[in-house]
Protein backbone atom coordinates (compact mmCIF):
# COMPACT_ATOMS: atom_id res chain seq x y z
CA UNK A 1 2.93 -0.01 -21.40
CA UNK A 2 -0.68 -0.20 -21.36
CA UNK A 3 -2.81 2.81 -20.23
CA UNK A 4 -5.61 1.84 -18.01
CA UNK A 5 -7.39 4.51 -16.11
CA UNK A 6 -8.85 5.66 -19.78
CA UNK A 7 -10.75 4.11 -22.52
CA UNK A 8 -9.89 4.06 -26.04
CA UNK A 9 -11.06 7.34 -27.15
CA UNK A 10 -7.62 8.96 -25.52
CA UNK A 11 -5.44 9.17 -28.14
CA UNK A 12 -1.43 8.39 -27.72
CA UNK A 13 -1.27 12.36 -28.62
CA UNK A 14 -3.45 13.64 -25.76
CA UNK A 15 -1.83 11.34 -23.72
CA UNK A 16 1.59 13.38 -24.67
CA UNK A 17 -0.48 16.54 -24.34
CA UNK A 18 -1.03 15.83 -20.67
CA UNK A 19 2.09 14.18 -20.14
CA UNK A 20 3.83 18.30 -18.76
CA UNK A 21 0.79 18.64 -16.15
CA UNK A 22 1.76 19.02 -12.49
CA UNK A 23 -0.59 17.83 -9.93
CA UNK A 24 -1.70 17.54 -6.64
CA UNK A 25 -1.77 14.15 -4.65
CA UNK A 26 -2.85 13.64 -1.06
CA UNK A 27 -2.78 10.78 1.12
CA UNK A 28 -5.62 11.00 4.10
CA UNK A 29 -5.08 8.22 7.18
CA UNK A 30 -6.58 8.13 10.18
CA UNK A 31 -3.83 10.51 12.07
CA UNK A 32 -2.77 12.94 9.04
CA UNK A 33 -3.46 14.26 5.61
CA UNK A 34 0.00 14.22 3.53
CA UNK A 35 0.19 16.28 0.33
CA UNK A 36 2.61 16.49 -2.51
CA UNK A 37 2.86 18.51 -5.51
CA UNK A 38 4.46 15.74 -8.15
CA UNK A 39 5.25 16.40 -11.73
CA UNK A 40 4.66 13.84 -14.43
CA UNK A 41 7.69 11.72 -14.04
CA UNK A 42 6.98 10.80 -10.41
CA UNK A 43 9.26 13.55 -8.40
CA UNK A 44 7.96 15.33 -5.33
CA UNK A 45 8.30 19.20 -6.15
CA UNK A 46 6.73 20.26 -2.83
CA UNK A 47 5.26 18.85 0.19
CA UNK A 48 2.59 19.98 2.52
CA UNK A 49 0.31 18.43 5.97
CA UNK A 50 -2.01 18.16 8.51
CA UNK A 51 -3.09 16.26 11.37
CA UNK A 52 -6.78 14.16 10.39
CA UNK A 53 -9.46 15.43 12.61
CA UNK A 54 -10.57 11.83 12.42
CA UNK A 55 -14.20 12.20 13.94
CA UNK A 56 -15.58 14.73 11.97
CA UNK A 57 -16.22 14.38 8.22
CA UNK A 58 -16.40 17.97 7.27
CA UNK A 59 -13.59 19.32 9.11
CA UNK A 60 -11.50 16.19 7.11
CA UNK A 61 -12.51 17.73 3.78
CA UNK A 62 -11.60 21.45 5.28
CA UNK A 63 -8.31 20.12 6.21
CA UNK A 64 -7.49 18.20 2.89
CA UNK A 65 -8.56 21.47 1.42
CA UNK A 66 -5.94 23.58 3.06
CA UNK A 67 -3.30 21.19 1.96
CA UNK A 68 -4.36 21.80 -1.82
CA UNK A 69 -4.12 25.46 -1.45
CA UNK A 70 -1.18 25.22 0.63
CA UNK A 71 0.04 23.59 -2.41
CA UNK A 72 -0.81 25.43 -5.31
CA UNK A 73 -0.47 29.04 -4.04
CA UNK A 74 2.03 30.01 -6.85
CA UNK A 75 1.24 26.69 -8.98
CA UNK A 76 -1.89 26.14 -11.43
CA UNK A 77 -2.84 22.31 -11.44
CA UNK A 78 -4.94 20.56 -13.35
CA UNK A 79 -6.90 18.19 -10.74
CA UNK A 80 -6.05 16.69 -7.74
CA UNK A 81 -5.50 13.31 -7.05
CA UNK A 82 -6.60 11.54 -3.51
CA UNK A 83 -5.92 8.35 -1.69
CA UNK A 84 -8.38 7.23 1.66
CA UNK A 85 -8.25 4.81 4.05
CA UNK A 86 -11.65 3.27 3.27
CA UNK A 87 -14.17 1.60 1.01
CA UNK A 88 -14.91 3.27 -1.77
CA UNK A 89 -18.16 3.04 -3.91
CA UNK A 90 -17.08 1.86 -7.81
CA UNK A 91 -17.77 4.66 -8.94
CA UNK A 92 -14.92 6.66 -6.65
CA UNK A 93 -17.50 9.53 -5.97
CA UNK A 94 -18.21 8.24 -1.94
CA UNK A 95 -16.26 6.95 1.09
CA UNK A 96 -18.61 3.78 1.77
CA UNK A 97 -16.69 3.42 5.07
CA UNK A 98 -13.40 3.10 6.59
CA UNK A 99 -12.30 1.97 9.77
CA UNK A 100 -10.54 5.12 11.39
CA UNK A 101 -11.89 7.79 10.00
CA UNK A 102 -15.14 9.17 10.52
CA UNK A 103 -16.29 8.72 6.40
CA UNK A 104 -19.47 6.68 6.62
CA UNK A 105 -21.47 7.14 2.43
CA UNK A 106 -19.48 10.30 2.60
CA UNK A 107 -19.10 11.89 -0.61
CA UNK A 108 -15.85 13.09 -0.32
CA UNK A 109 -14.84 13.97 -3.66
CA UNK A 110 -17.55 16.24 -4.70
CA UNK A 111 -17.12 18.26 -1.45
CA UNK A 112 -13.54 18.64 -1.71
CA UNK A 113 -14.12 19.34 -5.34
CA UNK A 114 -16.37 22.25 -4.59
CA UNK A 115 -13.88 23.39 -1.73
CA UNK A 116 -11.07 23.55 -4.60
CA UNK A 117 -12.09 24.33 -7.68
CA UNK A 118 -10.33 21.88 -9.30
CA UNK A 119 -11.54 18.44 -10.66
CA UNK A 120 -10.66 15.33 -7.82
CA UNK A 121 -9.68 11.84 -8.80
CA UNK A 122 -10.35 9.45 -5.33
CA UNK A 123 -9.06 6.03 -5.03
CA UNK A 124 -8.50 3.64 -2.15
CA UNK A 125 -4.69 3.97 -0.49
CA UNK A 126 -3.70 0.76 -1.45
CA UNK A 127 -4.63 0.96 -4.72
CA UNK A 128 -3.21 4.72 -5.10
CA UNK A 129 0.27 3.08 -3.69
CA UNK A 130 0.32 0.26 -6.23
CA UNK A 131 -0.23 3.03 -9.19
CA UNK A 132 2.21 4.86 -8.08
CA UNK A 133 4.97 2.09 -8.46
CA UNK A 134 2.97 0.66 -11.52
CA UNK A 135 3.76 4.26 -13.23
CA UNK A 136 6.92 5.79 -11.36
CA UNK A 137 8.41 2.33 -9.62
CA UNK A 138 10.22 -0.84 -10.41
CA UNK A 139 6.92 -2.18 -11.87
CA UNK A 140 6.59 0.50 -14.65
CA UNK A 141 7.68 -1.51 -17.25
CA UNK A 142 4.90 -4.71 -16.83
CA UNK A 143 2.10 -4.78 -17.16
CA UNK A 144 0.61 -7.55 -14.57
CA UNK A 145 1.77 -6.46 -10.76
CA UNK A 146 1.07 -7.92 -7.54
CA UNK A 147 1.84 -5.20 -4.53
CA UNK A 148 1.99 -6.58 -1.12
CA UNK A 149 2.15 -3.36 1.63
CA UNK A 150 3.30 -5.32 5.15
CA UNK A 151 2.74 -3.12 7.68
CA UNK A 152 0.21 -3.36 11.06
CA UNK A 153 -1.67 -5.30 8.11
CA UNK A 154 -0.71 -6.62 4.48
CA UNK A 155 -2.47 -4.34 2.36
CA UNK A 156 -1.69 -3.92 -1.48
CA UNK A 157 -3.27 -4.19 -5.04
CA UNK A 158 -3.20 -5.35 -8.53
CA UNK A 159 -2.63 -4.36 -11.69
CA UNK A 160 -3.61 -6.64 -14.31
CA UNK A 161 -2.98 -6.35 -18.14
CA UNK A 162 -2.42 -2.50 -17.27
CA UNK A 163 -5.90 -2.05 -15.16
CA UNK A 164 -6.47 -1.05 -11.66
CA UNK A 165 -8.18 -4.42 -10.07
CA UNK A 166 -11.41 -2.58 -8.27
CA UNK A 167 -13.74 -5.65 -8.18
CA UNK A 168 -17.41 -5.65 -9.61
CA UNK A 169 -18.35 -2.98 -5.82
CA UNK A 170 -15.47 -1.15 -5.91
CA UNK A 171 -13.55 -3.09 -3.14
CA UNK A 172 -11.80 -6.17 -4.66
CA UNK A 173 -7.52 -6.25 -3.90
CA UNK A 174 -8.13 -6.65 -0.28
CA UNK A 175 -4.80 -9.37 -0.56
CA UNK A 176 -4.19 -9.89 3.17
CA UNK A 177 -7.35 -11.50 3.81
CA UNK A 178 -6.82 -14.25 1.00
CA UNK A 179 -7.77 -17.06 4.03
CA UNK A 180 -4.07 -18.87 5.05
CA UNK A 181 -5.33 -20.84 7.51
CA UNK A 182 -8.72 -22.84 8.16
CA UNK A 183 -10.40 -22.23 11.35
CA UNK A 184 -6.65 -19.91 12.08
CA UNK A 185 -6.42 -17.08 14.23
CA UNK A 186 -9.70 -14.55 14.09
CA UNK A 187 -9.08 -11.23 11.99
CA UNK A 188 -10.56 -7.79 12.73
CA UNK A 189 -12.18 -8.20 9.02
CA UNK A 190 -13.91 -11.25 10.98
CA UNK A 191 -12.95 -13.88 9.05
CA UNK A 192 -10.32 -16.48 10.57
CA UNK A 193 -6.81 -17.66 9.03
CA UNK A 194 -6.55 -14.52 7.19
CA UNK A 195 -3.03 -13.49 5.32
CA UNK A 196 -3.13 -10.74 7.83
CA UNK A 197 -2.79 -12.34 11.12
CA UNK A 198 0.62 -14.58 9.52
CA UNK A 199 2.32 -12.04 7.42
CA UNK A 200 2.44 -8.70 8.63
CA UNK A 201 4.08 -6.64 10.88
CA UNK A 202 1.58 -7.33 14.07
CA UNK A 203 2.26 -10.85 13.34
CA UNK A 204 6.39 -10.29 13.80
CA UNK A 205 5.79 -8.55 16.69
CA UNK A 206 3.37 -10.45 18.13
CA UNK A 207 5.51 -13.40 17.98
CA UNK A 208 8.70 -11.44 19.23
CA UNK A 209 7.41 -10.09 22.12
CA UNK A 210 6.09 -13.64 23.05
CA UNK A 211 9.41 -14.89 22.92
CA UNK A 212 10.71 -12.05 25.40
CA UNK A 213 8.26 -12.92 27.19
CA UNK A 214 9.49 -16.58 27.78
CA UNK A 215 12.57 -15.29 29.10
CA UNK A 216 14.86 -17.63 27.36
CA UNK A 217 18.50 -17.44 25.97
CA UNK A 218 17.64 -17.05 22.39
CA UNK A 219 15.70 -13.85 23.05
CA UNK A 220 18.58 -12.18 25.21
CA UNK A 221 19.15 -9.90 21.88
CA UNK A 222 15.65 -7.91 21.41
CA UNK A 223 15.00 -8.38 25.66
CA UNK A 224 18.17 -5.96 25.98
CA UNK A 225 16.43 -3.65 23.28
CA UNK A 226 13.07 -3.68 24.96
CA UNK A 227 14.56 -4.04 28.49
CA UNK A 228 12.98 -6.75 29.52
CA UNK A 229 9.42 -5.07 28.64
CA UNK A 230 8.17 -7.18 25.67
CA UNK A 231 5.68 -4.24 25.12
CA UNK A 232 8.32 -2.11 24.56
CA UNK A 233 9.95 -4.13 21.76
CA UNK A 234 8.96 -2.77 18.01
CA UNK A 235 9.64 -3.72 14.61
CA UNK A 236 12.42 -1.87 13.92
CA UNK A 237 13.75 -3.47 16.98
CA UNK A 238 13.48 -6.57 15.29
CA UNK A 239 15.14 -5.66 11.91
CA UNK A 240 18.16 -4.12 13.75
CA UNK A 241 19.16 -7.09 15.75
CA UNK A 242 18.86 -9.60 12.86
CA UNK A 243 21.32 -7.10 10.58
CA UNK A 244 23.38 -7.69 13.69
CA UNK A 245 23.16 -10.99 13.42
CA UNK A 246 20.75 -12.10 16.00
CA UNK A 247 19.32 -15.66 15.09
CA UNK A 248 15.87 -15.02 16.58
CA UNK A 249 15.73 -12.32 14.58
CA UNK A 250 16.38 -13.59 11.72
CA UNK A 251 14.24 -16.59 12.26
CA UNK A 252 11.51 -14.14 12.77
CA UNK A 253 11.98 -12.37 10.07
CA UNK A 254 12.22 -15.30 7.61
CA UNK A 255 9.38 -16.89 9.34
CA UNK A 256 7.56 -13.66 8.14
CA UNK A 257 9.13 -13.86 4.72
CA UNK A 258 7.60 -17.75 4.44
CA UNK A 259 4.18 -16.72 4.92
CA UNK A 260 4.44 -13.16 2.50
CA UNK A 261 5.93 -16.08 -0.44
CA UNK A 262 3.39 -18.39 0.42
CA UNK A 263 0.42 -16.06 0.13
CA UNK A 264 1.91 -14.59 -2.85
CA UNK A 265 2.09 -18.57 -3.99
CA UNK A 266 -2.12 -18.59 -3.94
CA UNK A 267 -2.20 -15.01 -5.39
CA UNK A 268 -0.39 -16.39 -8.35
CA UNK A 269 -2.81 -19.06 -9.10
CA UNK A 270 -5.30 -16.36 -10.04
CA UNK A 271 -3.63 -13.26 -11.02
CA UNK A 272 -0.46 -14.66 -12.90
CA UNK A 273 1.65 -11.36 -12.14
CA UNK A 274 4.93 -10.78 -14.37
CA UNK A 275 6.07 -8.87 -10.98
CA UNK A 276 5.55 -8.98 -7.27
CA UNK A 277 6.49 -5.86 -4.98
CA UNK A 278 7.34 -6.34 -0.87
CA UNK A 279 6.84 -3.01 0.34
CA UNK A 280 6.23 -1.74 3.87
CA UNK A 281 8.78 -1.14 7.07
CA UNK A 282 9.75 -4.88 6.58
CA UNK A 283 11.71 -4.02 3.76
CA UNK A 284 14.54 -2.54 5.55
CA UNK A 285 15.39 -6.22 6.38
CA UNK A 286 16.59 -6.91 2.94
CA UNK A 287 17.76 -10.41 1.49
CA UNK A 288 17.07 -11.92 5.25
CA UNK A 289 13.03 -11.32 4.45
CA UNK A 290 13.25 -11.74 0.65
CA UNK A 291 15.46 -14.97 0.22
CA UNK A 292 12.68 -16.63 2.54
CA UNK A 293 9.93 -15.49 0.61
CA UNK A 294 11.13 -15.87 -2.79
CA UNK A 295 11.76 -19.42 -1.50
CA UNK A 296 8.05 -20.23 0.25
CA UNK A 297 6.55 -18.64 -2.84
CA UNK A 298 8.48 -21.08 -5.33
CA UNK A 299 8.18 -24.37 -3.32
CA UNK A 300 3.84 -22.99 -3.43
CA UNK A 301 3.17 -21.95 -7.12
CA UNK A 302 1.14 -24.18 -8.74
CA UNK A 303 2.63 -26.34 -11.64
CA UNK A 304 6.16 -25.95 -9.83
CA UNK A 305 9.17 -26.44 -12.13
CA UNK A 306 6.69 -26.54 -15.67
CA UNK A 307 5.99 -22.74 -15.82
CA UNK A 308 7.64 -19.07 -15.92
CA UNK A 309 8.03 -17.40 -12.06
CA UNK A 310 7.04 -13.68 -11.16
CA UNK A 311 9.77 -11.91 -10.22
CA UNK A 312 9.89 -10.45 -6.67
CA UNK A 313 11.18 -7.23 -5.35
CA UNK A 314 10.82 -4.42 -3.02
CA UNK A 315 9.08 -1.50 -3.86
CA UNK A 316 10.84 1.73 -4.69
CA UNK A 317 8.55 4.55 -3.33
CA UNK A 318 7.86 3.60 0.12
CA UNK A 319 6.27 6.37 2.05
CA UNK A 320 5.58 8.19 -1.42
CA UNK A 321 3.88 5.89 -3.13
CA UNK A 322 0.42 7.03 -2.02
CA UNK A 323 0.73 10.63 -2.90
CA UNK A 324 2.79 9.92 -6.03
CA UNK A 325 0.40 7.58 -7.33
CA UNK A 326 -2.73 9.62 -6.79
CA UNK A 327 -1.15 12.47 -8.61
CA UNK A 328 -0.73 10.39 -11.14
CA UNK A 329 -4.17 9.36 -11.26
CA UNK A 330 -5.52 12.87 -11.17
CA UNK A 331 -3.35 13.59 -14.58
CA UNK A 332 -4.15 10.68 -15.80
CA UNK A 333 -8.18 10.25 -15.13
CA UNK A 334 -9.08 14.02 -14.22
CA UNK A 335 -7.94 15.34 -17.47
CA UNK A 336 -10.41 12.94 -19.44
């Protein structure tokens, strides 16, 4: 496989050098700060958090600080490896912005460097995610991935010919606001018809709970779940009742699927991945999101029936991915 977080002055023998080192990766959100010791092939030795004291910059650093040292009390590591929520510049030195976090030019990774000790990779969630199931997941033997995260959004990245996609600023990958729908429904990024507002898990819900809140016979399943409160209905709500067998469910679900396959469809005609990855809560629903997709996505690639078609699976790491693959990313790029 191709290594692309270094240039071509690492040789395949450093490469082995490095390949023993333990590191450090940490995931900061908007509500916590997860951190995971991970050795080289991917497993978690040892986990540590904290809650995200969201409004103040500083006190974020402190607190991702304590998780490194909560860490590596009785373990030397090499670097330390660290996925945000937010813009980051290209040169992953600053936080440009992100939405829920108070990170606004903040430059995050020579402060927690300092607080440390140790040399800090930084890299946008997303993209730390997609490394980690480039390098430890079902994608670890392509080298051209497409990783679609459904969650309150559709997040993700792309690896092409073994590189990180970043853009020319630092900020390309943002899939789930590839445009769906002209003039569609308006998108916190501010654009309309966004990916976004179709295929991810506010979408599902969204159009669950309107269907409670018609009252009718087809939604008896998820009103007896939500008691009657279509507020009160959530995803995994929906999930459960289609495994049961609910057909409103399902039709949900593979309503979602349609729109994940076809945006995956127009991602193709750029990117050409070998391999797609579904990741996210959605997952749990199995063959009753992925048969839909798969199916959307063929019936949309361009040059239908004359060409090769990615695969597409669900990610392995779930939850993990984040930390995993900015631990990888700190042995890989802080070692340089």
């Amino acid at each position: 496989m191709t290594d692309p977080t270094r240039g071509d002055d690492v040789t395949g023998a450093a490469r082995e050098a490095r390949a023993g080192d333990v590191t450090v990766g940490l995931d900061i959100g908007g509500t916590k700060i997860l951190g995971a010791l991970v050795g080289p092939e991917g497993r978690i030795i040892r986990r540590a958090r904290r809650d995200t004291p969201a409004q103040d910059a500083s006190e974020i650093t402190s607190a991702a600080a304590e998780v490194v040292r909560d860490l590596t009390a009785d373990q030397d590591v090499p670097a330390v490896g660290v996925a945000v929520a937010g813009f980051l510049d290209r040169a992953r030195e600053r936080v440009m912005f992100a939405p829920n976090v108070a990170w606004r030019d903040e430059p995050l990774k020579a402060r927690l460097a300092e607080l440390v000790g140790l040399p800090v990779v930084m890299e946008n969630d997303a993209n730390a995610a997609t490394w980690g199931e480039f390098v430890h997941g079902p994608a670890r033997d392509v080298d051209d991935l497409v990783f679609l995260t459904i969650g309150t959004g559709v997040g993700g990245g792309v690896v092409t010919a073994g590189r990180l996609l970043r853009g020319a600023f630092g900020v390309g990958a943002e899939l789930g606001h590839i445009r769906m729908v002209p003039d569609g429904r308006l998108c916190g990024c501010g654009v309309r018809g966004c990916l976004e507002q179709y295929g991810s898990g506010t979408a599902l819900l969204r159009e669950a709970r309107r269907l409670v809140a018609v009252a009718g016979p087809e939604a008896a399943a998820l009103r007896a779940r939500c008691g009657d409160e279509p507020d009160e209905l959530s995803g995994p709500d929906i999930t459960a009742a289609a495994l049961e067998g609910d057909s409103a469910s399902i039709d949900l679900i593979a309503d979602l699927g349609r729109w994940i396959g076809a945006g995956a469809a127009s991602l193709t005609a750029v990117l050409d991945p070998e391999l797609i990855l579904i990741g996210g809560g959605v997952s749990q629903a199995g063959d009753l999101l992925l048969l839909p997709a798969r199916e959307a996505f063929e019936e949309g690639i361009t040059g239908r029936g004359f060409r090769p078609y990615a695969r597409m699976e669900f990610a392995e790491l779930l939850d993990d991915a984040g930390v995993v693959g900015a631990a990888a990313l700190a042995r890989e790029e802080g070692l340089r």
